[in-house]
Structures are given as C-alpha cells and as structure tokens.
C-alpha atoms as a PDB file:
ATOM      1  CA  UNK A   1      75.504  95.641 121.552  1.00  0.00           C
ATOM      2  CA  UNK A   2      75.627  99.060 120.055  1.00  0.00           C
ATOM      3  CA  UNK A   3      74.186 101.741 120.989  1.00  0.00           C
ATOM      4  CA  UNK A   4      70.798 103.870 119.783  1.00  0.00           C
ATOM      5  CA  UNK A   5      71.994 106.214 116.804  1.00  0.00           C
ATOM      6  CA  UNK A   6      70.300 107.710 114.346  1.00  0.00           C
ATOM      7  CA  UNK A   7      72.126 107.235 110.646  1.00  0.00           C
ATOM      8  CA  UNK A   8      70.949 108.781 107.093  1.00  0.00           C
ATOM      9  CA  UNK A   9      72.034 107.890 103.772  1.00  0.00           C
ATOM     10  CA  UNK A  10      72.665 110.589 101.431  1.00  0.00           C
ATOM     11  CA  UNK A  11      72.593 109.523  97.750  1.00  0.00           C
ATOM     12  CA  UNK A  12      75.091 112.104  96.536  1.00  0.00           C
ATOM     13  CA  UNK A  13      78.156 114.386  97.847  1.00  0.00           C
ATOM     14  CA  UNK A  14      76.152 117.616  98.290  1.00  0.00           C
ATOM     15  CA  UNK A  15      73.083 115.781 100.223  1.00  0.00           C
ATOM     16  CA  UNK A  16      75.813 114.343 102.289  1.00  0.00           C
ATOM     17  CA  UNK A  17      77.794 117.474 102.855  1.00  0.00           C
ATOM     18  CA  UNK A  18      74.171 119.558 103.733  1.00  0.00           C
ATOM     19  CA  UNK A  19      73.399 116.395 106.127  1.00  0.00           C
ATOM     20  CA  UNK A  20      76.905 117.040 107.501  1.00  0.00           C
ATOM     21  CA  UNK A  21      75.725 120.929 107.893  1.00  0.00           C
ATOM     22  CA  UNK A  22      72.433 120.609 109.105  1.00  0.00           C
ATOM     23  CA  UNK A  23      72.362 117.781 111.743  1.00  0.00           C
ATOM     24  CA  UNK A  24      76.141 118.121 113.682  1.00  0.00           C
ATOM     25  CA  UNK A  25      76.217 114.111 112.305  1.00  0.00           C
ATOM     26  CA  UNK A  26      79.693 112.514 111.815  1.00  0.00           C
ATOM     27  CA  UNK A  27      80.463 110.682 108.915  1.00  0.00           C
ATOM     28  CA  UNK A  28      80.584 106.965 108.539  1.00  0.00           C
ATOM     29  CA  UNK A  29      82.433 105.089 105.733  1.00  0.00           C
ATOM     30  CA  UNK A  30      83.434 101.574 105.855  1.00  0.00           C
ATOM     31  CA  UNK A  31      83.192 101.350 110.380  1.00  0.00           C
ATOM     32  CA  UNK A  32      85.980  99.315 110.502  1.00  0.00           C
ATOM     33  CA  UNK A  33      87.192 101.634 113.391  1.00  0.00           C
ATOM     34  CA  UNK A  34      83.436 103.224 114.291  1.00  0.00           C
ATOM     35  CA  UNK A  35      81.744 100.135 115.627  1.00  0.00           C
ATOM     36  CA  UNK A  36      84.349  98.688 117.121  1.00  0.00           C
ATOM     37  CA  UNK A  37      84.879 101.669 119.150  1.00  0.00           C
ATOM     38  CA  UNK A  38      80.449 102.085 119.499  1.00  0.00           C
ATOM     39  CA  UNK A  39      80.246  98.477 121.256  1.00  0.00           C
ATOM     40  CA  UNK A  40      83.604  99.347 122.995  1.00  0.00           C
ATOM     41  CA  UNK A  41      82.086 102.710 124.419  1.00  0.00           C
ATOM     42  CA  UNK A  42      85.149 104.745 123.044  1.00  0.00           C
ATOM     43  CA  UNK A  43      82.722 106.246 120.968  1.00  0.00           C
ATOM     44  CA  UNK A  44      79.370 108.059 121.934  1.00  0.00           C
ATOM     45  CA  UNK A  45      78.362 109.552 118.012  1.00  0.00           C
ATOM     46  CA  UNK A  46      74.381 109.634 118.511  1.00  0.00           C
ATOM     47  CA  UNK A  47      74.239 110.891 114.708  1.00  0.00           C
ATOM     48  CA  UNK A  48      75.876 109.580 111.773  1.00  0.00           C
ATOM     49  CA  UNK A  49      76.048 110.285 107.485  1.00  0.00           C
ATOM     50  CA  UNK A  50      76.518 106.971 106.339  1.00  0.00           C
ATOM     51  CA  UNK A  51      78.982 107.797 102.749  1.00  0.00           C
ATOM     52  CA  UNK A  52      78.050 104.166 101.397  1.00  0.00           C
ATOM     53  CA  UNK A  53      75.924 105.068  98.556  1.00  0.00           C
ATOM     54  CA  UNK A  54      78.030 108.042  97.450  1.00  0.00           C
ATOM     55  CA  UNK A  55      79.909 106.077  94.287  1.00  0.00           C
ATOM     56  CA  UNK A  56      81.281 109.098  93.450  1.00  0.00           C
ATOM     57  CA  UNK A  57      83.711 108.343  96.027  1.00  0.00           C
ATOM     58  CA  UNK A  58      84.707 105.188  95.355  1.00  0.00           C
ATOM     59  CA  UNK A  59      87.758 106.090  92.372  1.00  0.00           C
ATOM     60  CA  UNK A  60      91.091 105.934  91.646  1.00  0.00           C
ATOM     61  CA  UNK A  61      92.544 108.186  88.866  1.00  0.00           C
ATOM     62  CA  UNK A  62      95.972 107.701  87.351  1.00  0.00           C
ATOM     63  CA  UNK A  63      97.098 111.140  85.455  1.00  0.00           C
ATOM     64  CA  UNK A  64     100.434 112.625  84.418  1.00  0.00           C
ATOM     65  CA  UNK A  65     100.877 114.662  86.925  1.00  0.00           C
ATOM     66  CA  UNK A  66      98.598 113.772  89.760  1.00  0.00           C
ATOM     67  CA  UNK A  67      97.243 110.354  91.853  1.00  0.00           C
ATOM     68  CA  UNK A  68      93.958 110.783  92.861  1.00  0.00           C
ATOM     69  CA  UNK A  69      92.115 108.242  95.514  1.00  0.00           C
ATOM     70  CA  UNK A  70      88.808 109.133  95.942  1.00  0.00           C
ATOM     71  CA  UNK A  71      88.122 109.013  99.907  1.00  0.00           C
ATOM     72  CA  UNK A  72      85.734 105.752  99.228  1.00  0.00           C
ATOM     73  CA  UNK A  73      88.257 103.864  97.407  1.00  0.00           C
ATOM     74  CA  UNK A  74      88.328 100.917  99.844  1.00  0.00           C
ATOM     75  CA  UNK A  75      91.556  99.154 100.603  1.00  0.00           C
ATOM     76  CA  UNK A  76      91.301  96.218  98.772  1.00  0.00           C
ATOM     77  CA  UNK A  77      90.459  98.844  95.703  1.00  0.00           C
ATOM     78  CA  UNK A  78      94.056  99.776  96.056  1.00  0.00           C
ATOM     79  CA  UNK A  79      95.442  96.315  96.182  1.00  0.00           C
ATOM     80  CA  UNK A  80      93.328  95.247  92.767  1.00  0.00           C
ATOM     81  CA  UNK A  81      94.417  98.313  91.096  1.00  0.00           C
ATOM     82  CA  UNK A  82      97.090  97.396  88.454  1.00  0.00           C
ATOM     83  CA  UNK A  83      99.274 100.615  88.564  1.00  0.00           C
ATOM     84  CA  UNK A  84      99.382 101.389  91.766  1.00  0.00           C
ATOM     85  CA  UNK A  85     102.366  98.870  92.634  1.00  0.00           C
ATOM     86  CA  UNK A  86     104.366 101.981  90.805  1.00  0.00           C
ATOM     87  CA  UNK A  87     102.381 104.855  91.948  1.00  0.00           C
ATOM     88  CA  UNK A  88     102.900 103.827  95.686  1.00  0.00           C
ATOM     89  CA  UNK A  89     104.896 101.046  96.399  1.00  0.00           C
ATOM     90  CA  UNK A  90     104.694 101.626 100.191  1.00  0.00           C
ATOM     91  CA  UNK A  91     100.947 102.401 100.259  1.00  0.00           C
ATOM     92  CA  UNK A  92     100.645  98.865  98.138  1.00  0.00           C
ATOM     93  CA  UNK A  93     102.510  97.042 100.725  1.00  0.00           C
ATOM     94  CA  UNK A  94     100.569  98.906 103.882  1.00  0.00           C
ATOM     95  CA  UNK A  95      97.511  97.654 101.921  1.00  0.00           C
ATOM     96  CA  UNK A  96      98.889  93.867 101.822  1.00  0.00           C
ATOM     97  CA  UNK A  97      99.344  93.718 105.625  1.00  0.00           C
ATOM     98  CA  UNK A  98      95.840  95.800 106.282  1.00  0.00           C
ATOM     99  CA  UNK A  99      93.937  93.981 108.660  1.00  0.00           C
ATOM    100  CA  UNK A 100      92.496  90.700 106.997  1.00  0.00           C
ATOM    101  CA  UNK A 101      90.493  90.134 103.881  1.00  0.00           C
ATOM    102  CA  UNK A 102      86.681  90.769 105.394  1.00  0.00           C
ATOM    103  CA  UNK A 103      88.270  94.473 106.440  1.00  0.00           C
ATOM    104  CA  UNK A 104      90.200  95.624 103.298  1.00  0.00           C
ATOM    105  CA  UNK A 105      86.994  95.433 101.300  1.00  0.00           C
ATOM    106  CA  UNK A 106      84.973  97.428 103.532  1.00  0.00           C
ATOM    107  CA  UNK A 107      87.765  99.741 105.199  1.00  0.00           C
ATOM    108  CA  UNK A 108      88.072 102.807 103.087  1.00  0.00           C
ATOM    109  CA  UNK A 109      91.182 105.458 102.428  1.00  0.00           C
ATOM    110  CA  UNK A 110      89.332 108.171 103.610  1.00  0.00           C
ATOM    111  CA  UNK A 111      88.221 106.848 106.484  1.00  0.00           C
ATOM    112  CA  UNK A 112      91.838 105.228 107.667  1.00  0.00           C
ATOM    113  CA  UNK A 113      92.842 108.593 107.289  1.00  0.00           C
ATOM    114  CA  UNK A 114      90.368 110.535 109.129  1.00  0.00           C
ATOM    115  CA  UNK A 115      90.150 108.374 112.081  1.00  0.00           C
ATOM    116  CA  UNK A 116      93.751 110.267 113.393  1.00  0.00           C
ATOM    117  CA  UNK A 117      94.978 107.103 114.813  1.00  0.00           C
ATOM    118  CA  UNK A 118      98.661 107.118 115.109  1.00  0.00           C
ATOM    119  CA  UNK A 119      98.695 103.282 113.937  1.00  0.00           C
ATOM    120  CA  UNK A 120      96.807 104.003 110.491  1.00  0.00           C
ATOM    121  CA  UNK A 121      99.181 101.739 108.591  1.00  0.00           C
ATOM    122  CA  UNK A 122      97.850 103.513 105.199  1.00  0.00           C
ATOM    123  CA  UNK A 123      99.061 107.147 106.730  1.00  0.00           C
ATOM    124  CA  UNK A 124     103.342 106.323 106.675  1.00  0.00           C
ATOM    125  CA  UNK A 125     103.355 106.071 103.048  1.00  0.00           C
ATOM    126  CA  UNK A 126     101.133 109.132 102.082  1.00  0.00           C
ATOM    127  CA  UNK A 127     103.853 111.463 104.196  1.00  0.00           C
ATOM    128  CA  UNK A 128     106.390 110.147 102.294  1.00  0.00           C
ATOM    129  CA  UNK A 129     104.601 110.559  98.945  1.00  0.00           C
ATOM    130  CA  UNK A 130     104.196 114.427  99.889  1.00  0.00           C
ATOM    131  CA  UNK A 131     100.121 113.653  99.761  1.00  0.00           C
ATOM    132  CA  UNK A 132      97.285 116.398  99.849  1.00  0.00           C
ATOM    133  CA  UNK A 133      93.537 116.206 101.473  1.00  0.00           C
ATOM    134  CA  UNK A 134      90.556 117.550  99.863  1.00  0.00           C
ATOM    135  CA  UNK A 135      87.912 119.036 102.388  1.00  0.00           C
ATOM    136  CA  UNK A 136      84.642 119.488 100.941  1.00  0.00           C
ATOM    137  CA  UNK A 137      81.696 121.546 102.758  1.00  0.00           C
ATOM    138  CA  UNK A 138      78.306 123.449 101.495  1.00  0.00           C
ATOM    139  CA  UNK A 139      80.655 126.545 100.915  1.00  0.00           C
ATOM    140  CA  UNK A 140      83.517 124.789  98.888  1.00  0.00           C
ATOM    141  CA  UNK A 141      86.473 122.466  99.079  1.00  0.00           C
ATOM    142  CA  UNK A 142      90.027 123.526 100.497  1.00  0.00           C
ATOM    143  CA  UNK A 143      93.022 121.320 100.227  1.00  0.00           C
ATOM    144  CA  UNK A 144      95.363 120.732 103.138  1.00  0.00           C
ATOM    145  CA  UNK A 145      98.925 119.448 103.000  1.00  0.00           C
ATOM    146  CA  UNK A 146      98.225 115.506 104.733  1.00  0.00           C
ATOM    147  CA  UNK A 147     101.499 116.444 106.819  1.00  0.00           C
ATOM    148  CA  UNK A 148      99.368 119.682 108.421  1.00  0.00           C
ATOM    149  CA  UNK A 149      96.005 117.154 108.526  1.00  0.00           C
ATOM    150  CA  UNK A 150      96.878 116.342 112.132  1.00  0.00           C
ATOM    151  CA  UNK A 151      97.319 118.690 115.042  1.00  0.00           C
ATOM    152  CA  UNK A 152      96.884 115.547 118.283  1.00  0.00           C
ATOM    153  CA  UNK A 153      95.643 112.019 119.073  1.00  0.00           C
ATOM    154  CA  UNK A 154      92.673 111.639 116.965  1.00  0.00           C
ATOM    155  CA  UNK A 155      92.471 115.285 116.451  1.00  0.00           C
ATOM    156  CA  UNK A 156      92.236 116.995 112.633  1.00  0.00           C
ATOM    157  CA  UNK A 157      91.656 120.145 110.918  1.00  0.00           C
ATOM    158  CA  UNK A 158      88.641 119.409 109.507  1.00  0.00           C
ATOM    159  CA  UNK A 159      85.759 121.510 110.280  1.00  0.00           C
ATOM    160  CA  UNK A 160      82.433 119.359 111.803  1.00  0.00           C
ATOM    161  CA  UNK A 161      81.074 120.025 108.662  1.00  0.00           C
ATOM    162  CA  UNK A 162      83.750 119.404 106.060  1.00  0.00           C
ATOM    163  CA  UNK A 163      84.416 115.817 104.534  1.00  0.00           C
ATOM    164  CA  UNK A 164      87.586 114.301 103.037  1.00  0.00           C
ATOM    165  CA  UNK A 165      87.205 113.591  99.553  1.00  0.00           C
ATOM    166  CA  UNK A 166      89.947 112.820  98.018  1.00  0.00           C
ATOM    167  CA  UNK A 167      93.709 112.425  98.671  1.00  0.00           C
ATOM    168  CA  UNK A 168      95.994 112.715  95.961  1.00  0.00           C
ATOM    169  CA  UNK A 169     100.084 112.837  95.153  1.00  0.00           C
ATOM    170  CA  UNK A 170     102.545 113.230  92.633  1.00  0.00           C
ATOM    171  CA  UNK A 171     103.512 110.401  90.948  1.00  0.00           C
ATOM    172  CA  UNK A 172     107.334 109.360  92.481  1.00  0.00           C
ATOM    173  CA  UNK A 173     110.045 110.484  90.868  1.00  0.00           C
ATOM    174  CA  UNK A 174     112.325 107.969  88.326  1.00  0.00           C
ATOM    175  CA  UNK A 175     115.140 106.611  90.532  1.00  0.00           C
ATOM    176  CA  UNK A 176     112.437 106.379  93.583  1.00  0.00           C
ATOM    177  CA  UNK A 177     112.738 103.802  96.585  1.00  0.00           C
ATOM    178  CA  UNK A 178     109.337 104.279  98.296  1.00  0.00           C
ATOM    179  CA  UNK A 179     109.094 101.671 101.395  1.00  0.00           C
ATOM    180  CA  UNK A 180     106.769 100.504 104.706  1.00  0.00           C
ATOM    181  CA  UNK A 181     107.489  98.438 107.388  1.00  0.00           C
ATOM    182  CA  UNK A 182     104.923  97.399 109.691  1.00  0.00           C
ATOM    183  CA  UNK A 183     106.054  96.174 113.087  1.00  0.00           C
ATOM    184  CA  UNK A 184     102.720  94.282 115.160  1.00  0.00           C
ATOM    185  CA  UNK A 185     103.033  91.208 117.484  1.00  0.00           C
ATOM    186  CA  UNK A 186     101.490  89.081 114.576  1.00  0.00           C
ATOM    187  CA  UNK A 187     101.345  89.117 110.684  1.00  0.00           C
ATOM    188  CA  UNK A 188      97.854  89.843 109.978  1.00  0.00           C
ATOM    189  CA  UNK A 189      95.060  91.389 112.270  1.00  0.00           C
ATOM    190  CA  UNK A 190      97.148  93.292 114.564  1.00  0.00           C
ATOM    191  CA  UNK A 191      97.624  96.796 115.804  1.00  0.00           C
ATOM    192  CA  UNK A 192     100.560  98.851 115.026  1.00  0.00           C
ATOM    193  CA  UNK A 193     103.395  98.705 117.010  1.00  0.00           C
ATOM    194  CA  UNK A 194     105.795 100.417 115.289  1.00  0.00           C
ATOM    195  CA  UNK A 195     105.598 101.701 111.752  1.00  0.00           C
ATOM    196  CA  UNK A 196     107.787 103.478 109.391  1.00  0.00           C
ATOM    197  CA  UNK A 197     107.728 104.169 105.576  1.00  0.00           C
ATOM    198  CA  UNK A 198     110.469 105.954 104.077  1.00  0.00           C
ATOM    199  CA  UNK A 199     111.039 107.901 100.384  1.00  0.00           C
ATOM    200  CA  UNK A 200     114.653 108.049  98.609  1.00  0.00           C
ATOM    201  CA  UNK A 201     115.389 109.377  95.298  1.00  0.00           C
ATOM    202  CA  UNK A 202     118.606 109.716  93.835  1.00  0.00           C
ATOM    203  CA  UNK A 203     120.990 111.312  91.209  1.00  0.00           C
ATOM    204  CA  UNK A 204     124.688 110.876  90.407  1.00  0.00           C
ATOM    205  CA  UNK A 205     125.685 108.464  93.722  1.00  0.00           C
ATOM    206  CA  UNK A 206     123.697 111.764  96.190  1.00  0.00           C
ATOM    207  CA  UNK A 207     120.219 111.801  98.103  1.00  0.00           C
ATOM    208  CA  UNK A 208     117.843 114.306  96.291  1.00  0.00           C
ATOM    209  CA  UNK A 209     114.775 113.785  97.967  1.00  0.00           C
ATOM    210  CA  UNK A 210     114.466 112.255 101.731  1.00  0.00           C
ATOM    211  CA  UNK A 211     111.078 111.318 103.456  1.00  0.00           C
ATOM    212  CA  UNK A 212     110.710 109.706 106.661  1.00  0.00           C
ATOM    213  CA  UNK A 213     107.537 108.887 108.397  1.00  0.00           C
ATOM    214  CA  UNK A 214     106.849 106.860 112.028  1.00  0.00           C
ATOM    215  CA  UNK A 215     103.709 105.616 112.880  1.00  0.00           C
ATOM    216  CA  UNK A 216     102.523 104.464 116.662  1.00  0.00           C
ATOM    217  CA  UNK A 217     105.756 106.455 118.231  1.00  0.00           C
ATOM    218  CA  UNK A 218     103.930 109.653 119.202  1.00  0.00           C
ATOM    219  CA  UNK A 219     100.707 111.135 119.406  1.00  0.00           C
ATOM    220  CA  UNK A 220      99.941 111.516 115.624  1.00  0.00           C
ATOM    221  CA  UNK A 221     101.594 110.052 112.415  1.00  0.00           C
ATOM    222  CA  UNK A 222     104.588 112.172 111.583  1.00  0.00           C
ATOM    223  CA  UNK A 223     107.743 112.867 109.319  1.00  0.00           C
ATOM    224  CA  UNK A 224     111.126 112.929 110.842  1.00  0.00           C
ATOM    225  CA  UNK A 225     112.446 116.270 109.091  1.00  0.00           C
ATOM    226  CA  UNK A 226     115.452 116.609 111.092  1.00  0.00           C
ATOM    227  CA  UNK A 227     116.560 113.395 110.149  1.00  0.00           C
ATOM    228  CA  UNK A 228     115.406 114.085 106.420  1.00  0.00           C
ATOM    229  CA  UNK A 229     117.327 117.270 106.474  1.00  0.00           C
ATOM    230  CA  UNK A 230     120.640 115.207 107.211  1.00  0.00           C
ATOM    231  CA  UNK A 231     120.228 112.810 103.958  1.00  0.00           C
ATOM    232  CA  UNK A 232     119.216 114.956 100.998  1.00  0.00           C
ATOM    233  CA  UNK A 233     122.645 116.521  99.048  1.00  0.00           C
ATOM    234  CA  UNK A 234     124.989 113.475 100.395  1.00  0.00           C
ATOM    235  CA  UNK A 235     125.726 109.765  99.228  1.00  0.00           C
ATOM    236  CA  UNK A 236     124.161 107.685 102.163  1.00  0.00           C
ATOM    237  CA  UNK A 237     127.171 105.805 103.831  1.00  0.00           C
ATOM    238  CA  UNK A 238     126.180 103.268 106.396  1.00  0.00           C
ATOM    239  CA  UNK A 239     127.172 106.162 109.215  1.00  0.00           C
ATOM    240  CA  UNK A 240     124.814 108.741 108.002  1.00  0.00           C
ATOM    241  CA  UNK A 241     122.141 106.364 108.102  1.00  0.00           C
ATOM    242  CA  UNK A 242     122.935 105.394 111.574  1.00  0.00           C
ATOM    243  CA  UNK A 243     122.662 109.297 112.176  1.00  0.00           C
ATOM    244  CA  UNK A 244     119.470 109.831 110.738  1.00  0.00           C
ATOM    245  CA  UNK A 245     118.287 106.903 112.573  1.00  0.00           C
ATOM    246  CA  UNK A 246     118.855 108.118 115.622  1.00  0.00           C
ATOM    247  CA  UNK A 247     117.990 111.416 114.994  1.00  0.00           C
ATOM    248  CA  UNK A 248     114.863 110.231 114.028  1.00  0.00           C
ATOM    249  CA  UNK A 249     114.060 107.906 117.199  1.00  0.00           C
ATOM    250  CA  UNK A 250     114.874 111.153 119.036  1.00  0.00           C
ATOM    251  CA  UNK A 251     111.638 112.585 117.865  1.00  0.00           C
ATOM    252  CA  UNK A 252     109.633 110.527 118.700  1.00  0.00           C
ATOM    253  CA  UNK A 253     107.629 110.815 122.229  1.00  0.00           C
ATOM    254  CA  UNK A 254     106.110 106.911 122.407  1.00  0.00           C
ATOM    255  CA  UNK A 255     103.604 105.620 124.972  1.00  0.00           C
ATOM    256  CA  UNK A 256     103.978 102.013 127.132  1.00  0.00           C
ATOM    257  CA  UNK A 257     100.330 100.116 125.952  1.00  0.00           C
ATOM    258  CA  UNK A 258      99.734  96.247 126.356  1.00  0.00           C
ATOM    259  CA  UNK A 259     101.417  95.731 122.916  1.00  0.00           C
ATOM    260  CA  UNK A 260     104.985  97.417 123.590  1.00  0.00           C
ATOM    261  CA  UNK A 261     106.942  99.772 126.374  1.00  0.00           C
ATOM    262  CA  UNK A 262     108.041 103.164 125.004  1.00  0.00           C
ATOM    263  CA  UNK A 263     111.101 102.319 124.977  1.00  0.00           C
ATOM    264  CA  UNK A 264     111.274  99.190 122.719  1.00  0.00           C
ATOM    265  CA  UNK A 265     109.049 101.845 120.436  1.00  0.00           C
ATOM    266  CA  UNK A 266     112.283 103.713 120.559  1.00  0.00           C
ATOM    267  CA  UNK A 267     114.489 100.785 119.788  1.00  0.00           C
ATOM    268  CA  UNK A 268     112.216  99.584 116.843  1.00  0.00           C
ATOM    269  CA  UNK A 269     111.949 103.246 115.255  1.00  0.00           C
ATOM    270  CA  UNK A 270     115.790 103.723 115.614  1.00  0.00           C
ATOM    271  CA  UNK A 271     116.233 100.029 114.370  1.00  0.00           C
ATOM    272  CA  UNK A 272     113.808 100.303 111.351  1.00  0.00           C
ATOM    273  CA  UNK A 273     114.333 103.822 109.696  1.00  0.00           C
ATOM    274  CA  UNK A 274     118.142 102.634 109.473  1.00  0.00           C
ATOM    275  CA  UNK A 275     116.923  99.327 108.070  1.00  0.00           C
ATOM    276  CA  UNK A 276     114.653 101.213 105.349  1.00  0.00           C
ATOM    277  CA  UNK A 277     117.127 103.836 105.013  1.00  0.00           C
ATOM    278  CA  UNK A 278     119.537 101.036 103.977  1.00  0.00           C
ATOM    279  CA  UNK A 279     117.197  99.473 101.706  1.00  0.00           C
ATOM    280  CA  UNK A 280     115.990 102.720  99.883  1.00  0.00           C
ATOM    281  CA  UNK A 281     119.409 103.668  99.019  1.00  0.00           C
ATOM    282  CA  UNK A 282     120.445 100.138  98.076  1.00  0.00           C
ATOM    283  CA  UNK A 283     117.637 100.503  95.512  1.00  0.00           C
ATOM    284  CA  UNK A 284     118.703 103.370  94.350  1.00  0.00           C
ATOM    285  CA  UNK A 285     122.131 103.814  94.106  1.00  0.00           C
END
C-alpha cells in the first residue's frame, strides 16, 4: 500500500516550476524509484509535481556541437533513437541492460539522474561524456557540471525548488572508445553491483583524452581522476593499465550490502576499469 500524498499535474514547465515554489512538493517523473521506495517506507514525500504531462520534456536533440536529452526523455526513448548508438555508445548500452522492458518506457533520464543513487546505471556514461545539468526555477536556469551534481548518498545541488531539465554533452570526439560495464548478480532486473564506463580517445599511437567513472563503489557516482591523470599523453601498454586500475580501485570507499562485500566491490572495480581500459584502447589504437 502507499501512502496518503497529495500530487498535482502541471500542464507546462513554468506551472510546474511555481508548483515546485509554492508547495515545498518534490517532483515525480516516471516513479520507477519513488514508489518503490513509498510502499517500502524509504520514502515519506507527502507532496508531489507529477512532470508527466510536461511534453516539453520528453526530447532528444542531435546538433553540431551539442547532445541535448530533455530530462523526460524516457529510457527506452534513448534506445529507439537512431543516432544515439554514436552519440553515446556507453549510455546506449546502460540503456540495453536498464531494468526490463515495462521500466525503460516509463523510467526517465532525468529522473535516473536525480534520484543520486550510486547504482544509476545511466550516470557512468554521462561522466565520461563530460555531461552538463540544466536547473530550472521561477528565477532562471543555471547549468552545473554532472561531475559537481553530487555532493553524498542521494544528496544533490539542486535547490527544493529547482528541476533538472535537460542534460546535454559534446558529441565524442573521432577516434573515441566510449564503454559501460554493468556488473549485477543477474542479466536483467538487478541492482548494481559494480559499474564502470570508461572514455578513450586517441592520436598518433598516445591517450588524448581519459575518462573513468565507477558506479556502486562509494557513496555517489564518480570519476577516477587520478587514474585518468596517469593515461592521457602516453600509449596504453598493458602495465599502465594495470596502474590505472589499481589506482582507480584505490578510490573507491565501497559498502558490504546483501548483493556483494566491499571488498569483492574492490576486486570487480580493479578487475573491470583494466578490462575497459583494455578494450577502449584496443578500439582505438
């Protein structure tokens, strides 16, 4: 059973973002997470902004110089969309392994985003694209850096009355390996155990750009700079990788759950980044 809450249904963005103002409500997209968590009693919301009639929302635009996903665009949006497979290779194969069917078309972008779950399989491959948030409110939008969205466990910069509305990227560079690997205790329906994505581009046999990202190995999504920092300016022998690897698993700070200990999180993150590393640079050298 859930429990009493009261819900209104804004037509547009700025009746949405006033609601948002005005009543202290939180915003609900697709509630792939929310209800779960309502009939769970993780979450006590007695006020919600239901997004579902906002279509202005629900986009994705392709330009030159900039990927924009409107916050609504629902999973399975990204899967159907045609160029995407180039604009995001890792966000297309997050999207592919995204819960099952019934979800993807009702779990949105935005909201995967927003919930600040350090298993949102949709969150690796935006860090490594170098992806922006837009935060709307009644006094104007801002845009945040995705890699600053964060700041704990299900804890965000955005203001109680600010809404993510887009989340956009530049398109990868030519000569771009852009991966995910999601590691859960079954194929399709299952939480994040361990989860990395990784970005490699490359010119004349060196590393010119070098994007890690771990998922469900610390309190929020995050990238690995230190072992980034090792990679870009050198050719990627099979030590260097086994470095950054390493270097990587050393930043992370997992917890033991029923799915895994913290320290086969460790093994797995160590064991995957050199795996994707390996891959990437395969790819692209």
């Amino acid at each position: 059973m859930l429990p009493p809450f009261e819900l209104s249904q804004p037509q547009t963005l700025p009746e949405a973002l006033k609601a948002l103002a005005e009543s202290g409500g939180q915003p609900l997209a697709g509630g792939t997470n929310l209800f779960p968590d309502l009939r769970g009693g993780r979450e006590k919301g007695a006020q919600f902004v239901s997004l579902a009639r906002i279509d202005g929302l629900r986009y994705i635009e392709h330009a030159e110089e900039r990927i924009t996903l409107g916050a609504g665009a629902t999973i399975s949006d990204i899967l159907h969309d045609q160029k995407m497979e180039k604009a995001a290779p890792a966000l297309m194969a997050a999207a592919n392994i995204f819960a099952g069917a019934m979800v993807r078309t009702a779990a949105t972008i935005g909201g995967n985003v927003c919930c600040g779950s350090p298993s949102a399989d949709t969150v690796p491959p935006l860090l490594t694209l170098g992806a922006n948030v837009t935060l709307a409110s009644t006094s104007g939008e801002r845009t945040v850096p995705l890699e600053e969205f964060y700041l704990d466990y299900k804890k965000t910069v955005m203001k109680s009355d600010e809404l993510l509305t887009a989340i956009s990227w530049t398109p990868p560079a030519p000569n771009c390996a852009h991966l995910f690997y999601k590691l859960a205790r079954r194929k399709g329906d299952a939480i994040t155990v361990t989860g990395v994505s990784v970005l490699i581009t490359a010119d004349a046999g060196e590393c010119t750009t070098a994007r890690i990202a771990l998922g469900s190995v610390a309190p929020t999504v995050f990238r690995a700079h230190e072992a980034e920092h090792l990679l870009v300016g050198q050719t990627l022998t099979p030590e260097l990788i086994e470095q950054a690897a390493k270097v990587a698993a050393g930043q992370c700070s997992p917890i033991s759950d029923i799915r895994a200990s913290a320290q086969y999180r460790l093994q797995t993150a160590h064991s995957l980044v050199r795996r994707l590393l390996t891959q990437a640079w395969q790819q692209v050298s």
